[in-house]
Structure formats: structure tokens, C-alpha cells
Protein backbone atom coordinates (compact mmCIF):
# COMPACT_ATOMS: atom_id res chain seq x y z
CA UNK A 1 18.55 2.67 -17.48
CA UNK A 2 17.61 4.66 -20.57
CA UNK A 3 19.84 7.40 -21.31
CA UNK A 4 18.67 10.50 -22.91
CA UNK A 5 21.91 12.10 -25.08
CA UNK A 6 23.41 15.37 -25.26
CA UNK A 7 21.90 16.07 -28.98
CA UNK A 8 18.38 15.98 -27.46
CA UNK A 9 16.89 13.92 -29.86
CA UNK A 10 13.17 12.58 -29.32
CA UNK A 11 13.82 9.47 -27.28
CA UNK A 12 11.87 6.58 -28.78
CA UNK A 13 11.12 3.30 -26.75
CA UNK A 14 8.89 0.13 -27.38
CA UNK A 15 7.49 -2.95 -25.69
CA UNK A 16 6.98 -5.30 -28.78
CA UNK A 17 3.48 -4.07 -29.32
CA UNK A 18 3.45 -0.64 -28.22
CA UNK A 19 5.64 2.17 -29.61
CA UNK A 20 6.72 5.55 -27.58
CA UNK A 21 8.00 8.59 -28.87
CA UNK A 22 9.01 11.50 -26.43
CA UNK A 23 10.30 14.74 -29.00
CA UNK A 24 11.48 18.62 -27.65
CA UNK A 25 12.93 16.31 -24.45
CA UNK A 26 14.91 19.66 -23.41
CA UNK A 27 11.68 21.11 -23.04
CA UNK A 28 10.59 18.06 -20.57
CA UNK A 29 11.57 19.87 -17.31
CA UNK A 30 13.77 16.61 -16.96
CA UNK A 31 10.63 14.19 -16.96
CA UNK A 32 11.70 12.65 -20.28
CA UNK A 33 14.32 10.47 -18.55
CA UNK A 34 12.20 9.62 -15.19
CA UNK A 35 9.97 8.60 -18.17
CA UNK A 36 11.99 6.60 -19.52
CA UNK A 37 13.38 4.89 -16.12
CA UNK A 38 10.30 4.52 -15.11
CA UNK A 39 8.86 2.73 -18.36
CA UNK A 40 12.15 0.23 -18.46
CA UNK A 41 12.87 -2.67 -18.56
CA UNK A 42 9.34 -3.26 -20.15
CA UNK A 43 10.17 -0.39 -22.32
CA UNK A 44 13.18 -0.46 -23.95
CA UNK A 45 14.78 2.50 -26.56
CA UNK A 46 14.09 1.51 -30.14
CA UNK A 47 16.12 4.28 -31.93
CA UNK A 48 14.60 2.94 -35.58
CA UNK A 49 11.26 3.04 -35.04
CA UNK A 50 8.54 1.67 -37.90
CA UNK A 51 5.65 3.46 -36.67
CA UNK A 52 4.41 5.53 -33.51
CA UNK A 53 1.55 4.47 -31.24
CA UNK A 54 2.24 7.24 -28.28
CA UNK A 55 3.28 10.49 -29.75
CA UNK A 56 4.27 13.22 -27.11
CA UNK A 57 6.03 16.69 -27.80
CA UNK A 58 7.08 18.71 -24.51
CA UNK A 59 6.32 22.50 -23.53
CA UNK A 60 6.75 24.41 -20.66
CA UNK A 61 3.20 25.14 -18.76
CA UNK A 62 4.25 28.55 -18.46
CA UNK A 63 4.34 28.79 -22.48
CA UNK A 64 0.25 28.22 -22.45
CA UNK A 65 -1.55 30.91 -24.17
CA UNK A 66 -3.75 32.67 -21.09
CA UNK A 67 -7.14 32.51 -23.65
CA UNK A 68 -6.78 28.08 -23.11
CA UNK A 69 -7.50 28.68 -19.59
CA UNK A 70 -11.21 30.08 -20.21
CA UNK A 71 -11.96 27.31 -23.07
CA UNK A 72 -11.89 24.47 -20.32
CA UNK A 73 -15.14 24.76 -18.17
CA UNK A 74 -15.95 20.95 -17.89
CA UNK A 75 -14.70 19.27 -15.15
CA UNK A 76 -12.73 16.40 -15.69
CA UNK A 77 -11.93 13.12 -13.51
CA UNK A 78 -9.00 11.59 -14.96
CA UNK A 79 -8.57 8.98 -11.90
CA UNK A 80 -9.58 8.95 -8.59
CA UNK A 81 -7.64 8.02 -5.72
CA UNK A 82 -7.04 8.59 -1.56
CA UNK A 83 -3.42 9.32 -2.17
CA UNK A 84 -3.05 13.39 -3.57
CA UNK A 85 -0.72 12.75 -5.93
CA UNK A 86 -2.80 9.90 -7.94
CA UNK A 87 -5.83 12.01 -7.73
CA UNK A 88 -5.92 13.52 -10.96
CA UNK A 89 -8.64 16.13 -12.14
CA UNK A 90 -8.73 18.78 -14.38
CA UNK A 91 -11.23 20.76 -16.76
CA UNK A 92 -11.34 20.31 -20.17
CA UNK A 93 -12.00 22.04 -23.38
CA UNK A 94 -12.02 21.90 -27.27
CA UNK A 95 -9.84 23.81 -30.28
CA UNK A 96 -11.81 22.65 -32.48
CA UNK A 97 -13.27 19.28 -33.82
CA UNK A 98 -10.28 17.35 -33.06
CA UNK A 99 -8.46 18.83 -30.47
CA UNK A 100 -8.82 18.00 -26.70
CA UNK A 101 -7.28 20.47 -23.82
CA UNK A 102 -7.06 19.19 -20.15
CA UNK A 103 -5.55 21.53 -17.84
CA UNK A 104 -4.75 20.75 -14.21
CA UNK A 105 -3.82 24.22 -12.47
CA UNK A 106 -3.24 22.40 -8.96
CA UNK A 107 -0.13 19.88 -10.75
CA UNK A 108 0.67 22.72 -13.14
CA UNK A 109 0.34 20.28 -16.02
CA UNK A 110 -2.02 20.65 -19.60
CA UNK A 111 -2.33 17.87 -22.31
CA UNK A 112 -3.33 18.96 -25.61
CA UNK A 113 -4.68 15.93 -27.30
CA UNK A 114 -4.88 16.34 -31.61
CA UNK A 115 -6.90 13.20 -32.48
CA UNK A 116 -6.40 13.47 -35.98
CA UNK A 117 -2.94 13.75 -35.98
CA UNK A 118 -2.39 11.48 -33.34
CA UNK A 119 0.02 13.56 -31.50
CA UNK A 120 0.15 14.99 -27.67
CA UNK A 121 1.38 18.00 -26.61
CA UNK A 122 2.48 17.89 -23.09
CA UNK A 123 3.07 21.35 -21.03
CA UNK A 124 4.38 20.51 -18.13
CA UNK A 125 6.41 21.08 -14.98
CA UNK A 126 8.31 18.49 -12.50
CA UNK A 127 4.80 17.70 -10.54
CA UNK A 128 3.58 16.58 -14.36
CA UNK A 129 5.13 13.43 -13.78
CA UNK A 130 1.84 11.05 -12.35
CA UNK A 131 -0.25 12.55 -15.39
CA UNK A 132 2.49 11.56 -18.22
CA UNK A 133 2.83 7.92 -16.39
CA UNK A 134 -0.93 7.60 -16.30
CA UNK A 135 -1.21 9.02 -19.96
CA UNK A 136 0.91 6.89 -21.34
CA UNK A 137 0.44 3.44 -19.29
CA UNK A 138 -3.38 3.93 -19.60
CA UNK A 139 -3.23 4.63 -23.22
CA UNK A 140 -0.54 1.59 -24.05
CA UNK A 141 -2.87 -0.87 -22.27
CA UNK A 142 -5.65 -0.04 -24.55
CA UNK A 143 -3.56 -0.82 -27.72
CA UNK A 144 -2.76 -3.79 -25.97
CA UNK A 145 -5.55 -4.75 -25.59
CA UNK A 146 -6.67 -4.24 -29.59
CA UNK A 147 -4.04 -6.04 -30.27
CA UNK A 148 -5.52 -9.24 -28.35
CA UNK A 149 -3.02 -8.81 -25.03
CA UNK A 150 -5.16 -10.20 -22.23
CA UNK A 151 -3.77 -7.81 -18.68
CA UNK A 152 -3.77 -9.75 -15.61
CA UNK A 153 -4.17 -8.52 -12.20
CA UNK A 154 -0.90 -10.29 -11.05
CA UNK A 155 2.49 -10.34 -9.77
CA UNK A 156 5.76 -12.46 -10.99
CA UNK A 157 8.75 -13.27 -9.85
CA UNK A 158 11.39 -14.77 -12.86
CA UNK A 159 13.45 -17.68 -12.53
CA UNK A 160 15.54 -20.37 -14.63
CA UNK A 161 12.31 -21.97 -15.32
CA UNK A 162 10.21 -19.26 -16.80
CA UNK A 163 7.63 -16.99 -15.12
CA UNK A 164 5.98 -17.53 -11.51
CA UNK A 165 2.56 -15.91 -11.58
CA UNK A 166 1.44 -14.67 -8.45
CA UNK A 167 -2.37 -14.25 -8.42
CA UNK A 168 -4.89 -13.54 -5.41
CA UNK A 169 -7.42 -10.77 -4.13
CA UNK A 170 -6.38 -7.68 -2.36
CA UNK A 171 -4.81 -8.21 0.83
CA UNK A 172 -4.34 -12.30 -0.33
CA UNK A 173 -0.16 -11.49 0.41
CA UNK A 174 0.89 -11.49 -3.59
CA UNK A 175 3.50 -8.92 -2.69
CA UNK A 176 4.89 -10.21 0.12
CA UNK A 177 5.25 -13.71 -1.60
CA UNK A 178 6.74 -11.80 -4.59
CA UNK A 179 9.46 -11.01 -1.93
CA UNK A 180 9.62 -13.99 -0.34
CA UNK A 181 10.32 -15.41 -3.56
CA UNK A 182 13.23 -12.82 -4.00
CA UNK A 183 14.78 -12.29 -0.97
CA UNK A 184 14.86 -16.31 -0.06
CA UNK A 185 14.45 -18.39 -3.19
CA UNK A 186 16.83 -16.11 -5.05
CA UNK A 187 14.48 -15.56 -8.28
CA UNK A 188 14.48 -12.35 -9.75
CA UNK A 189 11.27 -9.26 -10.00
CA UNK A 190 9.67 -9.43 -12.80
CA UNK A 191 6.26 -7.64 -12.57
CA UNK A 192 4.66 -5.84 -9.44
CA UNK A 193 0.99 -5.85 -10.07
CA UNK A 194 -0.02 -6.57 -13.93
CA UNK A 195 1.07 -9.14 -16.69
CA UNK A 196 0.05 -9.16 -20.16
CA UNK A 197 -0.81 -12.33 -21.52
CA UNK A 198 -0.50 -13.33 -24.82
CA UNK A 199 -1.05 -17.07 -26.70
CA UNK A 200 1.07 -17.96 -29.40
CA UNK A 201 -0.18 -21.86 -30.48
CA UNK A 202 -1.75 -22.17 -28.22
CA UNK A 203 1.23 -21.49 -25.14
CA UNK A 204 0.96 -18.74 -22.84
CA UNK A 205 3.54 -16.30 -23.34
CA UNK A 206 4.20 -13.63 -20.45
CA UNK A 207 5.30 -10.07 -20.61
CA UNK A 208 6.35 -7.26 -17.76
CA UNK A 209 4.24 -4.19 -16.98
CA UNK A 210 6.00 -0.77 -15.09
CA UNK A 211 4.15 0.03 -11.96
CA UNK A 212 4.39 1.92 -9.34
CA UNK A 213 6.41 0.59 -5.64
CA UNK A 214 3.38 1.09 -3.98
CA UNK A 215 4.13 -1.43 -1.37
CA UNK A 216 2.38 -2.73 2.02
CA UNK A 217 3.12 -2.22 5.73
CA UNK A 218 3.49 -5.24 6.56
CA UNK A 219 5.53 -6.84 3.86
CA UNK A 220 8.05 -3.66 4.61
CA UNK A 221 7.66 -5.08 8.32
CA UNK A 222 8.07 -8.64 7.45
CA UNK A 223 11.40 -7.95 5.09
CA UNK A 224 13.30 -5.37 7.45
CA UNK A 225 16.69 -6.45 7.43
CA UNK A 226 16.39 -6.77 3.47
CA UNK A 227 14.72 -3.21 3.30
CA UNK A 228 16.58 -1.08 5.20
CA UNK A 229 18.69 -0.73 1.85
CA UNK A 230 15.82 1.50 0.57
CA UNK A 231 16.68 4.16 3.08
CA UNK A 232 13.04 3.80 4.14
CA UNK A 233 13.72 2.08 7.68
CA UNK A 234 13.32 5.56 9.36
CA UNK A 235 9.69 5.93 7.33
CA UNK A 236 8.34 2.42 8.26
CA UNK A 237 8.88 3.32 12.14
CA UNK A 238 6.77 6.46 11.62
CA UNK A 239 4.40 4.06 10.35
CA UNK A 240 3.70 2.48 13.37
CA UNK A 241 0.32 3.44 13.81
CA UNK A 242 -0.52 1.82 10.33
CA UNK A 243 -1.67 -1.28 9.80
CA UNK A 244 -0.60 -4.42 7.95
CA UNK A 245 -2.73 -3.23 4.93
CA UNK A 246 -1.47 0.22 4.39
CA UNK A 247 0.55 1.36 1.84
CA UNK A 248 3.32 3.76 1.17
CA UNK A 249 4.93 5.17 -2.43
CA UNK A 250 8.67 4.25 -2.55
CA UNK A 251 10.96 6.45 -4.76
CA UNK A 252 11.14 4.84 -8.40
CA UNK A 253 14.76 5.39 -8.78
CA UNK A 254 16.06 3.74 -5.52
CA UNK A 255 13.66 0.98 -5.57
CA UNK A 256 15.29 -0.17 -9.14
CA UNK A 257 18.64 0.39 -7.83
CA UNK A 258 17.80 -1.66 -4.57
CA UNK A 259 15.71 -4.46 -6.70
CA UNK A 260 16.50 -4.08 -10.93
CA UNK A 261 14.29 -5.86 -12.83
CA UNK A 262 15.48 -9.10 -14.19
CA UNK A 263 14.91 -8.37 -17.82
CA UNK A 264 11.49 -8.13 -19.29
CA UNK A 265 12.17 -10.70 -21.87
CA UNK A 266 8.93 -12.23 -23.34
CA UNK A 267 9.03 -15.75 -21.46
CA UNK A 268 6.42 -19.13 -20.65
CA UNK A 269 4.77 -18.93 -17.03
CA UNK A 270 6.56 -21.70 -15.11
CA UNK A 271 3.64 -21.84 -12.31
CA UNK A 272 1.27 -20.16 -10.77
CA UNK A 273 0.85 -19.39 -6.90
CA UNK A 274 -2.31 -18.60 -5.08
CA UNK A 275 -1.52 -17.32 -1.63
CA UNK A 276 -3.92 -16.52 1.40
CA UNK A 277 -1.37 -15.40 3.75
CA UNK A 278 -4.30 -14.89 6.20
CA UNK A 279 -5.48 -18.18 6.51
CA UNK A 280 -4.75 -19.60 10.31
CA UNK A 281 -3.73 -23.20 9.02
CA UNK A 282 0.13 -22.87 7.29
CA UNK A 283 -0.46 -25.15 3.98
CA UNK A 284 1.11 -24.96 0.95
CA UNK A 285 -0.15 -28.35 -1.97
CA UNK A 286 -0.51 -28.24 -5.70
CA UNK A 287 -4.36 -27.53 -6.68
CA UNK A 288 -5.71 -30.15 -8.03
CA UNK A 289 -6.12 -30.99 -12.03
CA UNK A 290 -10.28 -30.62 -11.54
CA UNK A 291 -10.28 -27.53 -9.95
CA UNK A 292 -7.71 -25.73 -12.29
CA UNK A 293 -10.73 -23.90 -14.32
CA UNK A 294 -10.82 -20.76 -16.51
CA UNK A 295 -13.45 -19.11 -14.44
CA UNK A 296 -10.76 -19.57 -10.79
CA UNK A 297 -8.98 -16.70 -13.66
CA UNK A 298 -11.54 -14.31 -14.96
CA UNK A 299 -11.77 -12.39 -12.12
CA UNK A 300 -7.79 -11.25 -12.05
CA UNK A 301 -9.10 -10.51 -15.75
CA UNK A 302 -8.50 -6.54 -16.22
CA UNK A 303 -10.46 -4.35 -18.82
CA UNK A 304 -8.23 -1.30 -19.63
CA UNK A 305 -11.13 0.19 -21.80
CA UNK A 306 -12.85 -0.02 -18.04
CA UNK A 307 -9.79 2.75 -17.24
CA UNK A 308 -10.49 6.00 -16.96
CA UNK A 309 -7.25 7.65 -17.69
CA UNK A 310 -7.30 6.03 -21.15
CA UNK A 311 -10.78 7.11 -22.32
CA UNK A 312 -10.94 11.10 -21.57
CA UNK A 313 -9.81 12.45 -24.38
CA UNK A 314 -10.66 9.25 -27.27
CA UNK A 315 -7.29 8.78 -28.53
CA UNK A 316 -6.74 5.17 -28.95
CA UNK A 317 -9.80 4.52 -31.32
CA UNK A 318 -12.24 5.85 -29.15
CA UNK A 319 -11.76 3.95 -26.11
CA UNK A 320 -14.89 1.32 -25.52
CA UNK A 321 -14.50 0.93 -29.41
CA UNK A 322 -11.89 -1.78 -29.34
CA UNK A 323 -13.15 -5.29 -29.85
CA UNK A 324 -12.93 -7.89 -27.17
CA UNK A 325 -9.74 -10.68 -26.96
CA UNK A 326 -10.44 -13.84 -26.57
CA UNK A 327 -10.52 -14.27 -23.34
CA UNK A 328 -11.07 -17.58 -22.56
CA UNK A 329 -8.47 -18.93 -25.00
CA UNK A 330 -5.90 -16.76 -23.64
CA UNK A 331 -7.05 -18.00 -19.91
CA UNK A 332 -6.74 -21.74 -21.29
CA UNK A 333 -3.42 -21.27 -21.90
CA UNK A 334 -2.71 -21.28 -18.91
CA UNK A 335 -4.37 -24.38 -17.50
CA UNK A 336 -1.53 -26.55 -18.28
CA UNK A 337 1.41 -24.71 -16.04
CA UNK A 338 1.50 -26.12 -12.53
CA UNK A 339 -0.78 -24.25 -9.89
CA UNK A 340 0.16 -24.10 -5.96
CA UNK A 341 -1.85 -22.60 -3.08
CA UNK A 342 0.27 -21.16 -0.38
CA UNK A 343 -2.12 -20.58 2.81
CA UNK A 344 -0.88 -19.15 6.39
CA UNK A 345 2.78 -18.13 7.03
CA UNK A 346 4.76 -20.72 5.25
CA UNK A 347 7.45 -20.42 2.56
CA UNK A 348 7.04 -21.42 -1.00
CA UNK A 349 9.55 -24.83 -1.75
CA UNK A 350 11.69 -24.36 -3.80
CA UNK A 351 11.23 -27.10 -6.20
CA UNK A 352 7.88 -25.58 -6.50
CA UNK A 353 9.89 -22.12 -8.79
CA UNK A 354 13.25 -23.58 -9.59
């Protein structure tokens, strides 16, 4: 876990495409380091950094001059959501050409965005902590994404073999099989919900992405035993009227100490899985060589330039403005790995991810 020193210098940390650089940390109301626990493994501190992609210097809210307040009469959607604390609006305003100002009274938290010289000024207070995270994982995805990354609605579980992808639509049981694939085949987490796909000659080359624990009812149910290190047994059994599909927020901090990432080394995807954990018929068979198609990918295909948290305030070259990856190339690259279906309640084998 990233450390931030005693001399308070800015904390710098990169991905292999996407630099970070936090500066006046002391100033951070301690969300510098929940930052930068939050960010790792994918993120890791690169103390010699070439060039900056994310710039963000720390202030207090309280420090904002009163006259900003009055400036921002536009309201601003910066993401929706059901759960409060990923519902994120504001009301925005200009200092001038170049100079965006968000400010979110209810979270306490302003971004002042200076386009030319490519530098944010955060002022913010402990419940600023969903709006840097969104900020900054919105923004990276879009320079990943002009940079030809292709981001993949997926989840992966590491192993001595590379990469195993876990792809399916909502509610298919990804996360539960990413567990499964823990908890009984003994391979490490990797990535909870997105990977980023690169193709280098032509091979598919696989790399992490932080997310949120934002796990499911029933897999919680399912796992108990293994769960109940996450001090969270007393929360699932108020949970009981909730069903199978519902989701609850885990702490960051003890869900990494429970289940640390196994590195988020760039690696080949061993195999990919494609569970339906609701189908009544427990099957699990390698797909066929005919049916293993490009288009059975595009739609786990994400667009982050489709996000809105990256595109309010224009940034990362303007948002839309990036030119497409090669999409199809990237998905080809992943035609030759093996590809399993795993349908009903049945485990994956083994010789299937080892």
C-alpha cells in the first residue's frame, strides 16, 4: 500500500500509460493516501516521473473565495446513480476562457479545472473522496483510450497461467465465479469489473483496473464462511429482505486487507469464462471454435468518452474528440485463448484456469 512520507511531497503514481500526480497532500484532508490505496496495485508510485497526465493540487473547501459560489448557476450532472454517495451533481461556472469551477455544496467538494495548464485544483473535505475517484478513473480511461487501450466490461481472476477473463451480462454470476475461482481454485483477484486490453503483435495483453467492492447479495450469501473475515456478517443478516441481485459498498481498506490484489502485472489472458449462473441445467464445456466470434465481444466493449464524469469539464482533449481504437483487432486477439461456458450451479475445473 502506497505510503505518503513525512516531507509531504506530491505523491506521483502511474499505470504504464497513465501518469498521476497528487501535490499540497497535507492539504488533502487525508484523501491523498485513500487515493493512493485505492488506485493500487494498478497504480503504482513512480517517484521520477517523465511527464504528467492527471495533475491535482489540494485545498481546503473552506479556503474558497465566497464570490465562486455565485459564478456557478448551471447545473451539473457529473454521474447519476441510486446509491447517495455515487450520485454526484453540482453547478458549474467559468473564470475565464479556460477555467472550469464545479462546486458540490451537499459533499462539500469544488474542482477547479485550468484547461490550459492542465492542472486541477481540488478543495475538498473527507466526503470529497467519490468525486476525486470518479475524476481521476473517468479521466485516466479516456487517455486510455487515445492511446488505443480497448476497456472491457469484465472480471479476472490471475493464476500461474496468465489471466482468466470473466465476461457475461448483469446478473450472468461474473462475481460470484470471480470468487469461486478464489476461494476454491486458489487463483488470485485480479480485476473486479473492467480490463484494459491492449495488442502487442498481434497477442492480447491484459491489465488491472481499481474499482469499487460493490458486491452482490447473494455471492456474500453463497461465500459466508469465507466472508465473515470482512466484518460484514452482521450487515448481510440485515440484508435479509434483499434479494440475490442487490448490492452493498464494502470498505476499500478491509476488502484489500481481506483479498490483496495479486499484482497488476501486465500479463496474456489464459481463458475466458462465460457464466449464466441462472440457467436450470448445471453445464460447464469449452465453446466451440465456430462460435468464438468478435461480435459474442463487442457488447462487453466500453466507451469511456460515453462517461460522463470524464467529459464535464473537457480536459482530456475535449472528451468525444479522441479517435476510435481498433476495435476489432484488439477483440481478435482474443479469439485464440480458450473460451468456457459455465451454466447453472457448477464449479469451474480446474484444469480449465491452472
Amino acid at each position: 500500500m502506497p505510503m505518503i512520507g513525512a516531507n509531504r511531497e506530491p505523491l506521483a503514481l502511474c499505470n504504464g500509460v497513465v501518469s498521476l500526480r497528487l501535490s499540497q497532500i497535507e492539504r488533502s484532508a487525508g484523501l491523498a493516501e485513500r487515493l493512493a490505496v485505492f488506485l493500487a496495485p494498478a497504480f503504482r508510485p513512480a517517484p521520477e516521473l517523465t511527464r504528467v497526465d492527471i495533475d491535482i493540487v489540494f485545498e481546503p473547501f473552506e479556503t474558497i473565495p465566497p464570490g465562486w459560489f455565485k459564478l456557478c448557476d448551471e447545473p451539473l450532472l457529473i454521474r447519476h446513480s441510486t446509491k447517495a454517495e455515487f450520485d454526484l451533481r453540482a453547478r458549474r461556472g467559468r473564470l475565464g476562457q479556460d477555467r472550469i469551477l464545479a462546486i458540490d455544496a451537499g459533499k462539500r467538494t469544488a474542482l477547479l479545472v485550468d484547461r490550459r495548464r492542465r492542472l486541477t485544483t481540488a478543495y475538498v473535505t473527507p466526503t470529497s473522496y467519490v468525486h476525486l475517484i470518479e475524476f481521476i478513473r473517468y479521466g485516466a480511461l479516456l487517455l486510455e483510450e487515445q492511446a488505443g487501450t480497448t476497456l472491457l466490461h469484465a472480471s479476472a481472476a490471475v493464476g500461474s497461467g496468465g489471466i482468466v477473463m470473466i465476461v457475461g451480462e448483469k446478473g450472468a454470476g461474473k462475481t460470484t465465479t470471480l470468487f469461486n475461482l478464489i476461494f476454491n481454485a486458489g487463483l488470485g483477484y485480479y480485476s473486479g469489473d473492467k480490463i484494459l486490453l491492449r495488442v502487442e503483435d498481434r497477442i492480447a495483453m491484459l491489465r488491472a483496473w481499481p474499482d469499487y467492492p460493490h458486491l452482490g447479495i447473494g455471492m456474500l450469501r453463497a461465500f459466508a464462511p469465507s466472508v465473515a473475515a470482512w466484518r460484514i456478517a452482521q450487515r448481510v443478516r440485515d440484508c435479509g429482505c434483499l434479494a440475490d441481485d442487490d448490492k452493498i459498498l464494502l470498505d476499500v481498506e478491509v476488502f484489500r486487507r481481506v483479498i490483496p490484489p495479486a499484482g497488476a502485472r501486465e500479463q496474456r489472458p489464459a481463458c475466458i469464462l462465460f457464466p449464466d449462473r441462472s440457467a436450470a441445467q448445471p453445464k460447464a464445456y469449452a465453446v466451440p471454435a465456430g462460435e468464438k466470434t468478435c461480435a459474442a465481444l463487442a457488447s462487453f466493449v466500453e466507451e469511456p468518452r460515453d462517461f460522463t464524469p470524464a467529459r464535464w469539464h473537457g480536459l482530456f482533449a475535449g472528451g468525444g474528440a479522441a479517435p476510435r481504437p481498433p476495435e476489432a483487432a484488439a477483440l481478435a486477439s482474443l479469439l485464440g485463448v480458450p473460451w468456457y461456458r459455465i451454466e447453472g450451479q457448477v464449479d469451474v475445473p480446474r484444469e480449465w484456469v491452472q
